[in-house]
N, C-alpha and C. Protein backbone atom coordinates (compact mmCIF):
# COMPACT_ATOMS: atom_id res chain seq x y z
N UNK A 1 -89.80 34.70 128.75
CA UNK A 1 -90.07 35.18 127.39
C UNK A 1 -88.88 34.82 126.50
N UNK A 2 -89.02 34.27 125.36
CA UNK A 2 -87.86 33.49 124.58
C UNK A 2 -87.58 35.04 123.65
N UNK A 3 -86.79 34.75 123.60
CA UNK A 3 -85.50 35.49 122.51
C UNK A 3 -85.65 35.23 121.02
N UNK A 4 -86.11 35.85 120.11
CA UNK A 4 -86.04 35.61 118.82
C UNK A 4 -84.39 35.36 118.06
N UNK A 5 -84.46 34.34 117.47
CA UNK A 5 -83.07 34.10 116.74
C UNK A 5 -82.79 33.99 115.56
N UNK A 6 -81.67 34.61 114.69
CA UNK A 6 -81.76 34.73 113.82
C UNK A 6 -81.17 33.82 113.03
N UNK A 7 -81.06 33.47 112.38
CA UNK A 7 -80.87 32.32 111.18
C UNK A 7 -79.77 32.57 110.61
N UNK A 8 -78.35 32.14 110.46
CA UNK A 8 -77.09 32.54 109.77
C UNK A 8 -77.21 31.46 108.02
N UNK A 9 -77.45 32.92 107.54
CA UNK A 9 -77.34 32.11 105.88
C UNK A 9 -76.66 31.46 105.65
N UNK A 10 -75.74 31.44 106.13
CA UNK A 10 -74.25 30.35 105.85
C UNK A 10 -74.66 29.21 105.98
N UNK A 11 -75.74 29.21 106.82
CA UNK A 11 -75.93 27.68 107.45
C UNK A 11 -77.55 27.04 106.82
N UNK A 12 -77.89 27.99 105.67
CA UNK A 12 -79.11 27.88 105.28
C UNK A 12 -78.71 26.55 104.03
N UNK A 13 -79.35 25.11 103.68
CA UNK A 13 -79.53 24.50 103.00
C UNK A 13 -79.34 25.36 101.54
N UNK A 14 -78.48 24.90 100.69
CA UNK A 14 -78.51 24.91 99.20
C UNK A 14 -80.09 24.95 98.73
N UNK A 15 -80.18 25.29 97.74
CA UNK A 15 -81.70 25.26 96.65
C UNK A 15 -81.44 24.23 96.12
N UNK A 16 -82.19 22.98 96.42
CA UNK A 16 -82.10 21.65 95.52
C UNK A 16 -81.45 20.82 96.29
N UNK A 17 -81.02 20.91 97.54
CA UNK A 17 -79.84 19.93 98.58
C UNK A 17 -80.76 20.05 99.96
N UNK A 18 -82.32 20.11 100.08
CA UNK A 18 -82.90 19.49 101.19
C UNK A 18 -82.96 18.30 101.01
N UNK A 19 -83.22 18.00 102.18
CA UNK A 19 -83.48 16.34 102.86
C UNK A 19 -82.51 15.95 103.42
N UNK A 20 -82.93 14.76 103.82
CA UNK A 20 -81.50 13.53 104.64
C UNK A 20 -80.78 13.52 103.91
N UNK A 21 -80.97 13.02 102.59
CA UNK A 21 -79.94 13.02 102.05
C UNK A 21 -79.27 13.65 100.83
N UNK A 22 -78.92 14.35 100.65
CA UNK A 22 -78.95 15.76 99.32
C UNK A 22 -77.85 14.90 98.74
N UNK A 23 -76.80 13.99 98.71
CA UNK A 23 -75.84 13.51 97.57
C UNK A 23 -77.06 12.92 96.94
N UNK A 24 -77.86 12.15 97.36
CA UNK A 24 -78.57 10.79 96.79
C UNK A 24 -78.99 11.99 94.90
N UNK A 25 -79.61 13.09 95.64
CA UNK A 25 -80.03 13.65 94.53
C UNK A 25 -78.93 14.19 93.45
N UNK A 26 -77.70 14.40 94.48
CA UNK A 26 -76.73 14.87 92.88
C UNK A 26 -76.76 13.62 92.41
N UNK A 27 -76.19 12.46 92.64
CA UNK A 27 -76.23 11.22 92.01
C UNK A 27 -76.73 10.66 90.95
N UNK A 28 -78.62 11.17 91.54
CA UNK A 28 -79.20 10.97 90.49
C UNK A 28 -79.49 11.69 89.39
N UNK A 29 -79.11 13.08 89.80
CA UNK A 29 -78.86 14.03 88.23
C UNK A 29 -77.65 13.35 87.17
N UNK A 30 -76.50 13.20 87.74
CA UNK A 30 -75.34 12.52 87.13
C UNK A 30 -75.97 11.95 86.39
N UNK A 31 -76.42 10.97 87.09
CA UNK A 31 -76.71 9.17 86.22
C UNK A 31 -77.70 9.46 84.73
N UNK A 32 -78.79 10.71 85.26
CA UNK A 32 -79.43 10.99 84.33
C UNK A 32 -78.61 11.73 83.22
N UNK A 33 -77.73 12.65 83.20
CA UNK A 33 -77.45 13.45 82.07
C UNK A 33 -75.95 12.21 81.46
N UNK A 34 -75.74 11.30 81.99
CA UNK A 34 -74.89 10.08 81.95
C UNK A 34 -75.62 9.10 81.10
N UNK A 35 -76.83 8.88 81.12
CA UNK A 35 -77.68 7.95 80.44
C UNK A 35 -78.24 9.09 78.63
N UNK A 36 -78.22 9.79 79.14
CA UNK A 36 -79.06 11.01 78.08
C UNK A 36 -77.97 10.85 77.16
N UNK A 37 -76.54 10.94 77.53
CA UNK A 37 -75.85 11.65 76.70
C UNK A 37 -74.20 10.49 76.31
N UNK A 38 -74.94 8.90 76.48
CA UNK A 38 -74.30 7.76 76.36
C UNK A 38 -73.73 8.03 75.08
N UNK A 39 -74.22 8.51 73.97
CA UNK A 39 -74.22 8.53 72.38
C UNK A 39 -72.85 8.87 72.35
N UNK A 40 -72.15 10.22 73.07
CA UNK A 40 -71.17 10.80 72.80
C UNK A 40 -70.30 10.48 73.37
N UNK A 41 -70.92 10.01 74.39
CA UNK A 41 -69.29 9.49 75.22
C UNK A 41 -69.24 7.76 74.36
N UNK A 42 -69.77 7.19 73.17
CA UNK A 42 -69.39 5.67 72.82
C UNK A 42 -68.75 6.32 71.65
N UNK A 43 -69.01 7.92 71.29
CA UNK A 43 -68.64 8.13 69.37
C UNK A 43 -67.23 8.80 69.90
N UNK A 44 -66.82 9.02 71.30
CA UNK A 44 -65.49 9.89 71.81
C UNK A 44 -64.92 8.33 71.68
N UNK A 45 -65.10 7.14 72.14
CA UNK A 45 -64.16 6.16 71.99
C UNK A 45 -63.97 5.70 70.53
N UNK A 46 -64.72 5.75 70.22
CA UNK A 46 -64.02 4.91 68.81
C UNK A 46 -63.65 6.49 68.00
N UNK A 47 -63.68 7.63 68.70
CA UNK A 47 -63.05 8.23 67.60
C UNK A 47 -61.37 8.11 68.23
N UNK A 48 -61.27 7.89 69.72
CA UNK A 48 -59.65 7.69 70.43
C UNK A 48 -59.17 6.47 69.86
N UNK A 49 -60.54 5.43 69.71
CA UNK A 49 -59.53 4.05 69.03
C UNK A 49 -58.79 3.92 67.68
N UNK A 50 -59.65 4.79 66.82
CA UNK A 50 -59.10 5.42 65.67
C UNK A 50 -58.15 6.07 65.18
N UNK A 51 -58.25 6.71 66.13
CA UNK A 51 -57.02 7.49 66.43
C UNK A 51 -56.01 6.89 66.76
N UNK A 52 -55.79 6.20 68.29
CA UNK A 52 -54.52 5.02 68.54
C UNK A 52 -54.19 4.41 67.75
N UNK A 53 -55.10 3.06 66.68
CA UNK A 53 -54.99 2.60 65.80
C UNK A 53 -53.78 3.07 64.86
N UNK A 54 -54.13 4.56 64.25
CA UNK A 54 -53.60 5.20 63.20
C UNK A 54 -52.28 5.39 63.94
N UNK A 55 -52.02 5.84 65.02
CA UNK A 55 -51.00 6.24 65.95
C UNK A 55 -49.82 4.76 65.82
N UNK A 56 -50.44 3.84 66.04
CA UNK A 56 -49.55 2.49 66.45
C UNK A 56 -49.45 1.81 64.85
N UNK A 57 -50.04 2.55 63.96
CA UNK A 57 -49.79 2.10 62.44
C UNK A 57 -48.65 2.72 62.26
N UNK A 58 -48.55 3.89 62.36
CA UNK A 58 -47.48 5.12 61.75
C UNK A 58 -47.30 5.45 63.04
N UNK A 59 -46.38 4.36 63.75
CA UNK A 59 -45.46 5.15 64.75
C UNK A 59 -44.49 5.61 64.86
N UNK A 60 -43.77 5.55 64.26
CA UNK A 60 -42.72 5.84 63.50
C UNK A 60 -42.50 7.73 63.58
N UNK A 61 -43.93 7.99 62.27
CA UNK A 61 -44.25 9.40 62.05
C UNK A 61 -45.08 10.09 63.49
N UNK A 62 -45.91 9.34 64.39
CA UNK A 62 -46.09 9.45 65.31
C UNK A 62 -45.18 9.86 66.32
N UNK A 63 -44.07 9.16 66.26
CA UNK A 63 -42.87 9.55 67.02
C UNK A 63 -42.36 10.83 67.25
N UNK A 64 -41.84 11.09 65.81
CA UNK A 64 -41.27 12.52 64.98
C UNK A 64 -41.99 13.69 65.64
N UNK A 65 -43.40 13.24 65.20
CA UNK A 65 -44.46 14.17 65.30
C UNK A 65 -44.57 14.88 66.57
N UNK A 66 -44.89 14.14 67.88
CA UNK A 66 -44.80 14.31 69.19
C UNK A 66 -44.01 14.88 69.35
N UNK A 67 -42.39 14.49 68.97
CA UNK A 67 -41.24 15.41 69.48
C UNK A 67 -41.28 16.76 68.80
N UNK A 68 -41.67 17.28 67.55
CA UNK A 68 -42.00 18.18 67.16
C UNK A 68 -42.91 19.15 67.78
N UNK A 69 -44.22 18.40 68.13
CA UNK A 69 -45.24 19.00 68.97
C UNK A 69 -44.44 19.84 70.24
N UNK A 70 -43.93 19.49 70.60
CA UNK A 70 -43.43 19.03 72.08
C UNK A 70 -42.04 20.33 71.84
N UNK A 71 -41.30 20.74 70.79
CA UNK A 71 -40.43 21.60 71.15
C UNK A 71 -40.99 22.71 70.95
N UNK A 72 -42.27 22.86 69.51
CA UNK A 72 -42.73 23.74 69.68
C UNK A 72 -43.85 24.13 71.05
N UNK A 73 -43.81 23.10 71.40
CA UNK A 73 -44.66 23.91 72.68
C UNK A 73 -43.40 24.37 73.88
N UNK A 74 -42.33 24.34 73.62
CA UNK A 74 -41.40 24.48 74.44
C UNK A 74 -40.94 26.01 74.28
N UNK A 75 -41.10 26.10 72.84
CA UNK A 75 -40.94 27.43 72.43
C UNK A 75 -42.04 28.30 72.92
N UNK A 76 -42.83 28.23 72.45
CA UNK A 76 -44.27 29.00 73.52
C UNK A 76 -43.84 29.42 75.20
N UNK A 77 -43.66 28.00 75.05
CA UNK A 77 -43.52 28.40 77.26
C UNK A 77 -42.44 29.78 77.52
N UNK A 78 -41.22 28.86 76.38
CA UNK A 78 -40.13 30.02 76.68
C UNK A 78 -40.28 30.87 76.56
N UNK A 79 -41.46 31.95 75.15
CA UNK A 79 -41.93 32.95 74.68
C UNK A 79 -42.45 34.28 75.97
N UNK A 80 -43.38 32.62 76.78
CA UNK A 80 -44.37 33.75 78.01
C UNK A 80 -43.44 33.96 79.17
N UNK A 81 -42.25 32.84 79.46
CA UNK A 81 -41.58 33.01 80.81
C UNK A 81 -41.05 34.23 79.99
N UNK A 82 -40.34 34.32 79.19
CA UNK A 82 -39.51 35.62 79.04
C UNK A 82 -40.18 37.06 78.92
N UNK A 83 -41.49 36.82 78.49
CA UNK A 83 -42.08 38.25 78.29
C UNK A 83 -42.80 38.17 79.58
N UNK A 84 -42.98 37.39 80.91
CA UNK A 84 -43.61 37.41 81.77
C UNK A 84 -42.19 38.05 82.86
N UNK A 85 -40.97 37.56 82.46
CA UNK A 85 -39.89 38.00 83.82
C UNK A 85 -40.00 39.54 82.88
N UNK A 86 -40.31 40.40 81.63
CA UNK A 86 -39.70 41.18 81.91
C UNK A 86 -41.33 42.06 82.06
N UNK A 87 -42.14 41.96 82.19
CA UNK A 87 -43.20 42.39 82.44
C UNK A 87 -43.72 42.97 83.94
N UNK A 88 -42.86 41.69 84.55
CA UNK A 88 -43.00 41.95 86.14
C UNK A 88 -41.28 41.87 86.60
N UNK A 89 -40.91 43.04 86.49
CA UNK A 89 -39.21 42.79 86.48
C UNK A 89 -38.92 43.48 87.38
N UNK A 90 -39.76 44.09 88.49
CA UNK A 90 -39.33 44.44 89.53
C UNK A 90 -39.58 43.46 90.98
N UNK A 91 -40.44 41.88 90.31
CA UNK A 91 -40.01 41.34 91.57
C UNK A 91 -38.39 40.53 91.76
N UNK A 92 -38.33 40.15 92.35
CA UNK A 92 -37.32 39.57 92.64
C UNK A 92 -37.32 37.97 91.57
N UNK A 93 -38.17 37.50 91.50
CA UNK A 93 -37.76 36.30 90.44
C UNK A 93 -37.85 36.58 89.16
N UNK A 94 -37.14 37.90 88.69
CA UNK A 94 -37.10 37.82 87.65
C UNK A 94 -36.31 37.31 86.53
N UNK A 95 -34.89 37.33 87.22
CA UNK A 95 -33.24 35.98 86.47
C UNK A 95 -34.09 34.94 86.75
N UNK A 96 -34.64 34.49 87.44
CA UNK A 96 -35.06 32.81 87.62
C UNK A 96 -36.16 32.93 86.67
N UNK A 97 -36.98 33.80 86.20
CA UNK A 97 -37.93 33.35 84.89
C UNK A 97 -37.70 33.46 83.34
N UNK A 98 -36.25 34.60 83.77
CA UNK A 98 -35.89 34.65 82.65
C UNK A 98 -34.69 33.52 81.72
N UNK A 99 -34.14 32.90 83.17
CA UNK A 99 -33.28 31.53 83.05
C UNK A 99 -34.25 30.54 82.41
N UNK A 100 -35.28 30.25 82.97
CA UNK A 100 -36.05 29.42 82.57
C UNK A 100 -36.91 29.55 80.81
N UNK A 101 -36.86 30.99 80.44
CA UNK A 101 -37.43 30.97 79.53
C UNK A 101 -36.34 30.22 78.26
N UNK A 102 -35.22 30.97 78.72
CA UNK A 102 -34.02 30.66 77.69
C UNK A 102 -33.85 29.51 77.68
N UNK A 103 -34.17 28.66 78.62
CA UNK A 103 -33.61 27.13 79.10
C UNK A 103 -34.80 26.43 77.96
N UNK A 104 -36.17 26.92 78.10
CA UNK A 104 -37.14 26.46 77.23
C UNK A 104 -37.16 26.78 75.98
N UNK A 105 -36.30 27.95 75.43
CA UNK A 105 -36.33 28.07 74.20
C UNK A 105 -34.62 27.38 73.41
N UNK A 106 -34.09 27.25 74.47
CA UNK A 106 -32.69 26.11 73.97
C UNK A 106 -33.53 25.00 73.47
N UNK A 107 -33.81 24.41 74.50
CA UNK A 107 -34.33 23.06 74.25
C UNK A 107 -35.07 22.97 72.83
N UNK A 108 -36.31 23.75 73.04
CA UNK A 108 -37.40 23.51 72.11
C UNK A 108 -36.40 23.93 70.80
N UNK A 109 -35.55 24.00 70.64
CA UNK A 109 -34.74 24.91 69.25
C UNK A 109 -33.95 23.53 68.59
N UNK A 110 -33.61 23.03 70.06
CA UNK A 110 -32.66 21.32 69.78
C UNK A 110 -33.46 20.48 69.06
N UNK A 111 -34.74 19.97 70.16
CA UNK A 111 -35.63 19.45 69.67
C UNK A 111 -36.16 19.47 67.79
N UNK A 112 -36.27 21.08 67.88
CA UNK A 112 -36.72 20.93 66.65
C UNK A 112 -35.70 21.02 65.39
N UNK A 113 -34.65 21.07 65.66
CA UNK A 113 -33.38 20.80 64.56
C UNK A 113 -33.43 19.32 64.49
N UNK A 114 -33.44 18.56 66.00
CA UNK A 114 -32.66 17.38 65.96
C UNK A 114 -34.00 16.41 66.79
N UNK A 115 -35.41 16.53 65.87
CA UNK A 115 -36.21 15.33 66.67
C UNK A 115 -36.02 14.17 66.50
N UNK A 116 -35.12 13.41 65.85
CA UNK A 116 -34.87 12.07 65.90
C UNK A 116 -34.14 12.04 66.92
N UNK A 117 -32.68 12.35 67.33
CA UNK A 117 -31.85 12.31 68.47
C UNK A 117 -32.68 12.60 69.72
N UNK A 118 -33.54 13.76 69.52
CA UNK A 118 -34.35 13.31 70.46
C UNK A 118 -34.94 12.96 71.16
N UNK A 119 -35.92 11.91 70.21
CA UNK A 119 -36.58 10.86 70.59
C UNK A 119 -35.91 9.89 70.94
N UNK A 120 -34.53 9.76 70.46
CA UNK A 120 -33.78 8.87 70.74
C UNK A 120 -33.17 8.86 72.58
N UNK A 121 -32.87 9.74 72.49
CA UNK A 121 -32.57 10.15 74.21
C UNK A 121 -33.80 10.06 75.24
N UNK A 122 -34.98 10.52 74.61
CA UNK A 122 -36.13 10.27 75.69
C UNK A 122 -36.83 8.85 75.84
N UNK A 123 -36.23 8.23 74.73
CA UNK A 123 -36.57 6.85 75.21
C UNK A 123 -35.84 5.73 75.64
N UNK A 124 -34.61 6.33 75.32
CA UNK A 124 -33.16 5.56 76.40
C UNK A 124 -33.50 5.91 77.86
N UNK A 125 -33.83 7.78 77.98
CA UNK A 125 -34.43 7.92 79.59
C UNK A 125 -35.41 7.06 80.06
N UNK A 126 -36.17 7.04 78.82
CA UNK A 126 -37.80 6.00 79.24
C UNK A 126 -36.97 4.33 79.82
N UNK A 127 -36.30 3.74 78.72
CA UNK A 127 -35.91 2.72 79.21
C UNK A 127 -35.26 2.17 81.11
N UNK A 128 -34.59 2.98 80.57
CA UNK A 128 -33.80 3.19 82.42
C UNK A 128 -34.98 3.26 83.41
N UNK A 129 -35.66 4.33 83.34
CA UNK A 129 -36.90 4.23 84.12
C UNK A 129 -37.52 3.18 84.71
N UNK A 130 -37.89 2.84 83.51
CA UNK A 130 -39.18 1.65 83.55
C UNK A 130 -38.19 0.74 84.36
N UNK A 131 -36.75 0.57 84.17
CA UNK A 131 -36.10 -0.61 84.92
C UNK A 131 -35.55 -0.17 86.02
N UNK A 132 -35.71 1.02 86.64
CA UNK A 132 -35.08 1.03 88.36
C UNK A 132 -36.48 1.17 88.75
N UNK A 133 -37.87 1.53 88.04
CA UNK A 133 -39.26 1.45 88.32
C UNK A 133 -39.52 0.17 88.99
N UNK A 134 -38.78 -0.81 88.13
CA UNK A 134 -39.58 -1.99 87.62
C UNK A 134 -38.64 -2.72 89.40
N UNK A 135 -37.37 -2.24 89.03
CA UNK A 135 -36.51 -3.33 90.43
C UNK A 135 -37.12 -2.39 91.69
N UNK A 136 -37.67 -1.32 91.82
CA UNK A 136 -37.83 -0.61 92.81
C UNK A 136 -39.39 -1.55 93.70
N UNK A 137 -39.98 -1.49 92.53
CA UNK A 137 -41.44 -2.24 92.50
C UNK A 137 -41.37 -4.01 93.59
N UNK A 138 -40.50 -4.32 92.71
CA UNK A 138 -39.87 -5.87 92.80
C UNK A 138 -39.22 -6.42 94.30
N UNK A 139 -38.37 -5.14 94.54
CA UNK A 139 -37.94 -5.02 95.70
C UNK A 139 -38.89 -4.81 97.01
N UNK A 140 -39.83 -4.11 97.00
CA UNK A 140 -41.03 -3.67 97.56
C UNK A 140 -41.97 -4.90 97.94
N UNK A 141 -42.14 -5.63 96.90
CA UNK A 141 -43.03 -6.57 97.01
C UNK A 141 -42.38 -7.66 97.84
N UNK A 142 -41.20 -7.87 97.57
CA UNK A 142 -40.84 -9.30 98.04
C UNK A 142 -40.12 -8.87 99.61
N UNK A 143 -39.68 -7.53 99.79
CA UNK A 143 -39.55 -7.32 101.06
C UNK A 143 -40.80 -7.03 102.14
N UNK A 144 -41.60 -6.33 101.51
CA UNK A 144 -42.95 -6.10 102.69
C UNK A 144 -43.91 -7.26 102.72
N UNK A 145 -44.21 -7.73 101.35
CA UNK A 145 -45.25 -8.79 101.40
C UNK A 145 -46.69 -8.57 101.91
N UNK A 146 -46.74 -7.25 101.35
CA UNK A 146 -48.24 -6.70 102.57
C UNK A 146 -49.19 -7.61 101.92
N UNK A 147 -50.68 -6.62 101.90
CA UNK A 147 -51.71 -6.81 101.29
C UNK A 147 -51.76 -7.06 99.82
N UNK A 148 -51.81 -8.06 99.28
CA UNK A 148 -52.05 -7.98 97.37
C UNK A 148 -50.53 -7.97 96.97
N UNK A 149 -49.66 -8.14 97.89
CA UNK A 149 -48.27 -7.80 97.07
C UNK A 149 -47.51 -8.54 95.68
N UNK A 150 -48.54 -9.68 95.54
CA UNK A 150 -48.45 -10.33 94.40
C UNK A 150 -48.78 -9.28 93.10
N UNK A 151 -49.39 -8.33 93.15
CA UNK A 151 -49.98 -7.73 91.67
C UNK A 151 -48.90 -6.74 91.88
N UNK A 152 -47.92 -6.11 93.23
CA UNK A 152 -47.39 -5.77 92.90
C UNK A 152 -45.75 -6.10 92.31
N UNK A 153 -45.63 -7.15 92.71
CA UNK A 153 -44.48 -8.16 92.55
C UNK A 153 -44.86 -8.19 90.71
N UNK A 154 -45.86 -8.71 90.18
CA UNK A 154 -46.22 -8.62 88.62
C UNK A 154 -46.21 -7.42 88.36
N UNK A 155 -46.63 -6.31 88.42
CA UNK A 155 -46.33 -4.84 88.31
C UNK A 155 -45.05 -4.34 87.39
N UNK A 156 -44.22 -5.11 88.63
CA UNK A 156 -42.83 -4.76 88.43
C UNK A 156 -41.65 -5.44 88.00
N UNK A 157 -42.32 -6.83 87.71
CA UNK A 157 -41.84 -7.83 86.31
C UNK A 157 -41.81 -7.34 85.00
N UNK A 158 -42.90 -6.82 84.98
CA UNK A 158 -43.54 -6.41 83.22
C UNK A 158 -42.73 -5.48 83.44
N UNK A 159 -43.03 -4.30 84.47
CA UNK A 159 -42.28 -2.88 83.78
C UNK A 159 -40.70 -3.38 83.59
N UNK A 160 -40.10 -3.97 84.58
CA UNK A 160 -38.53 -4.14 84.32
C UNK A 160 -38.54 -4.98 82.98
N UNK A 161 -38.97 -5.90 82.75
CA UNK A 161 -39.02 -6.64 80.97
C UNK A 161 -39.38 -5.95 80.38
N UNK A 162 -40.50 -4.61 80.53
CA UNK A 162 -40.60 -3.72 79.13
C UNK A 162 -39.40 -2.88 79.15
N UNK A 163 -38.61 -2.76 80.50
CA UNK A 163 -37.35 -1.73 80.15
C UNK A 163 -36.22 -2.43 79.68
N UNK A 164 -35.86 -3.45 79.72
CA UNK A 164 -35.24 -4.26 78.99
C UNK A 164 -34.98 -4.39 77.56
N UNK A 165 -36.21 -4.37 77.08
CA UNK A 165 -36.56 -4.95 75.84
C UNK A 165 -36.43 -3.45 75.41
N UNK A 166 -36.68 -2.09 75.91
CA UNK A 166 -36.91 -1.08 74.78
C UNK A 166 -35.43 -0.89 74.96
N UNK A 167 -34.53 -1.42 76.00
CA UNK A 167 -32.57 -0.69 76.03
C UNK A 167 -32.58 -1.59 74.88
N UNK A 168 -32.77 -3.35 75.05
CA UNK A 168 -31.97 -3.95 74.14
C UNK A 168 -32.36 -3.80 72.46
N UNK A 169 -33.10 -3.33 72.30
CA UNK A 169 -33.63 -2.71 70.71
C UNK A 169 -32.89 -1.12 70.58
N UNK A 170 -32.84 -0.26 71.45
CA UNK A 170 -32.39 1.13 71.51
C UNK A 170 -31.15 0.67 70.48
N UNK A 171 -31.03 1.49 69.31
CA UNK A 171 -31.60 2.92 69.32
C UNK A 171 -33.08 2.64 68.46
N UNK A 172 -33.42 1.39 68.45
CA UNK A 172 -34.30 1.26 67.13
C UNK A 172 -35.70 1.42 67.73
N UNK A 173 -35.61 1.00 69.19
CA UNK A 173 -36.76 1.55 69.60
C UNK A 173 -37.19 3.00 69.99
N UNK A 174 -35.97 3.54 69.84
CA UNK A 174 -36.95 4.94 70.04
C UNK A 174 -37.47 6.05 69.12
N UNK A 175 -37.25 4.71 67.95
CA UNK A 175 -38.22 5.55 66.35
C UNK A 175 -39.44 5.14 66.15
N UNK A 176 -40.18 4.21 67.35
CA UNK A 176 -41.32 3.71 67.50
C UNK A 176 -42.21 3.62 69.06
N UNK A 177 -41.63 3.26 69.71
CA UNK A 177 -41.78 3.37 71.08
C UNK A 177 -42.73 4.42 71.57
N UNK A 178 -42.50 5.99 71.55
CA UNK A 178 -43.08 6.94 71.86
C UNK A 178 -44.65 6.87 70.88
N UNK A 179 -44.98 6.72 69.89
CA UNK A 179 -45.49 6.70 69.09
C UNK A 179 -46.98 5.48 69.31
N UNK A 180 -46.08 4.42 69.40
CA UNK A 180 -46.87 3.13 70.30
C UNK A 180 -47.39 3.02 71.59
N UNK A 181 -46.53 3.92 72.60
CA UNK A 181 -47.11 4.03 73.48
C UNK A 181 -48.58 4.98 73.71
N UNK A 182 -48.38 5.87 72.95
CA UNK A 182 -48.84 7.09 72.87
C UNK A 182 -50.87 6.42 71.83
N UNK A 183 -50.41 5.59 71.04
CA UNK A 183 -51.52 4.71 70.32
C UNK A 183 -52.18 3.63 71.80
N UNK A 184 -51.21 3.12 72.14
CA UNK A 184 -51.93 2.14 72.89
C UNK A 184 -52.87 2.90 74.10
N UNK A 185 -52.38 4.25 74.75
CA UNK A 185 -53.08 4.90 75.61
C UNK A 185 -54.38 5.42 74.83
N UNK A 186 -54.32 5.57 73.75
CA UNK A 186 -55.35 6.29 72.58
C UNK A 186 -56.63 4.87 72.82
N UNK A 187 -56.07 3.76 72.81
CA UNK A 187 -57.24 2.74 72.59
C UNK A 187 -57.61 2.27 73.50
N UNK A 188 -56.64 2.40 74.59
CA UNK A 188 -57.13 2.16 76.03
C UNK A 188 -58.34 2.79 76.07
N UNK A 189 -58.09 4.31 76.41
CA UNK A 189 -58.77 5.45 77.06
C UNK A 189 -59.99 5.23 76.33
N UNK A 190 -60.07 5.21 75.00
CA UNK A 190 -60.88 4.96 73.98
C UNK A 190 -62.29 3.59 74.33
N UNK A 191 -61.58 2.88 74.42
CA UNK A 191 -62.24 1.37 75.12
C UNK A 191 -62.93 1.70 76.19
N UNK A 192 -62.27 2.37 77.38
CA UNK A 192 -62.59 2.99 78.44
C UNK A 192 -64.19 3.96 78.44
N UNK A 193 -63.98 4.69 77.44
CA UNK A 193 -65.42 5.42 76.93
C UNK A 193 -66.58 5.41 76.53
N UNK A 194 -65.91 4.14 75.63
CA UNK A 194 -67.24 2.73 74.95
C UNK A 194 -67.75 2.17 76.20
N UNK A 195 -66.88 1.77 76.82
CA UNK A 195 -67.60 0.70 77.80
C UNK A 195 -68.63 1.65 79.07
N UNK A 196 -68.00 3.12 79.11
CA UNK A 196 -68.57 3.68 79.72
C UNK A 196 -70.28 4.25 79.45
N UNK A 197 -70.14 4.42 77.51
CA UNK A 197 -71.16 5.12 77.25
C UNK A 197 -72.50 3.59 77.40
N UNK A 198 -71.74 2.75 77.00
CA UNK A 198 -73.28 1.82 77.12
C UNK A 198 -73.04 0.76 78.20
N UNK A 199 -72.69 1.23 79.19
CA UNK A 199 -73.36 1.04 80.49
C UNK A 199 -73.96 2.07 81.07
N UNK A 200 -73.91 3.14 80.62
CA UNK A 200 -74.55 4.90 81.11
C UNK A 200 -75.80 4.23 80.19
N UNK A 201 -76.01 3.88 79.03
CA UNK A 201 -77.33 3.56 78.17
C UNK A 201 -78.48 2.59 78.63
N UNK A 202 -77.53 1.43 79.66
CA UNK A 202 -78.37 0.66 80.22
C UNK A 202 -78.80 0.70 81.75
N UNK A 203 -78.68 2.33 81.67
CA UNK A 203 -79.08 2.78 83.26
C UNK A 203 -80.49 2.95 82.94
N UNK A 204 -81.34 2.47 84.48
CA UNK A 204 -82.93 2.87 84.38
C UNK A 204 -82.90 4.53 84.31
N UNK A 205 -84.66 4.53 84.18
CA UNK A 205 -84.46 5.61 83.66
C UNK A 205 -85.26 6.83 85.26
């Protein structure tokens, strides 16, 4: 005489995820609300290219701007670490949140007296970067030689020549630099969206 058994819900199929194969069907929901809704994801790129555009016109004020953005959001952070160490001030990290708040409201205070020097320092940091990036890259490629190591060997040409070029302009590049970079990711991403929404448009249906 068999034993009746009971069924562990845990192990009961999702609502909408029977069959062999239950991704096939998320897939095809995606693709559908991906095709439906192509319109907005082509009017999100050209409103980012527009945007970059304007960004890499007035980079300059773009520049300024960011570093401005950027202390006042520094001030904020510092605002919550400090009212957060003394809120919870009986655990033990409370000097370490309250160090940190002060540390964020120095900064963001510099920043916003002094956003040209600023910008000027974060893109001398940027420069350096990009060039122990760029020899780190360089080095990599021509010592391992793996798979594809050619794109990374080019990789790390460009970045060390773009760090080059922004030291040997510094200080003049870093009243534009941040600003340009910040545009060119705008039209990338932007491009990126377009191309996304109408190929989502020329999905069957």
């Amino acid at each position: 005489m068999s034993t009746p058994t009971t069924e562990d819900p845990a192990l009961r199929p999702a609502p909408g995820f029977a069959g062999p194969f239950p991704m096939a069907r998320v897939i095809h929901e995606n693709l559908k609300e991906l095709r439906e809704n192509w319109f907005w994801f082509v009017l999100l790129g050209v409103a980012l290219i527009v945007l970059g555009a304007v960004a890499m016109t007035y980079s300059v004020l773009t520049t300024v701007t960011t570093a401005l953005f950027f202390g006042f959001f520094l001030l904020g952070a510092g605002v919550f670490y400090i009212l957060g160490a003394f809120c919870t001030r009986g655990w033990g990290g409370f000097f370490l949140s309250l160090l940190a708040g002060i540390l964020h409201l120095a900064v963001g205070v510099i920043i916003l007296n002094h956003p040209t020097e600023a910008v000027l320092l974060y893109t001398l940091l940027l420069a350096v970067f990009f060039f122990v990036e760029g020899l780190f890259r360089i080095v990599a490629a021509l010592t391992g030689q793996f798979r594809h190591w050619g794109f990374v060997l080019l990789n790390g040409v460009v970045t060390l020549v773009l760090g080059v070029l922004i030291w040997r302009q510094w200080p003049l590049s870093g009243l534009y630099v941040v600003g340009l970079f910040l545009g060119i990711n705008l039209v990338v991403s932007g491009a990126s969206y377009v191309s996304l929404g109408l190929a989502a448009r020329r999905l069957p249906a």
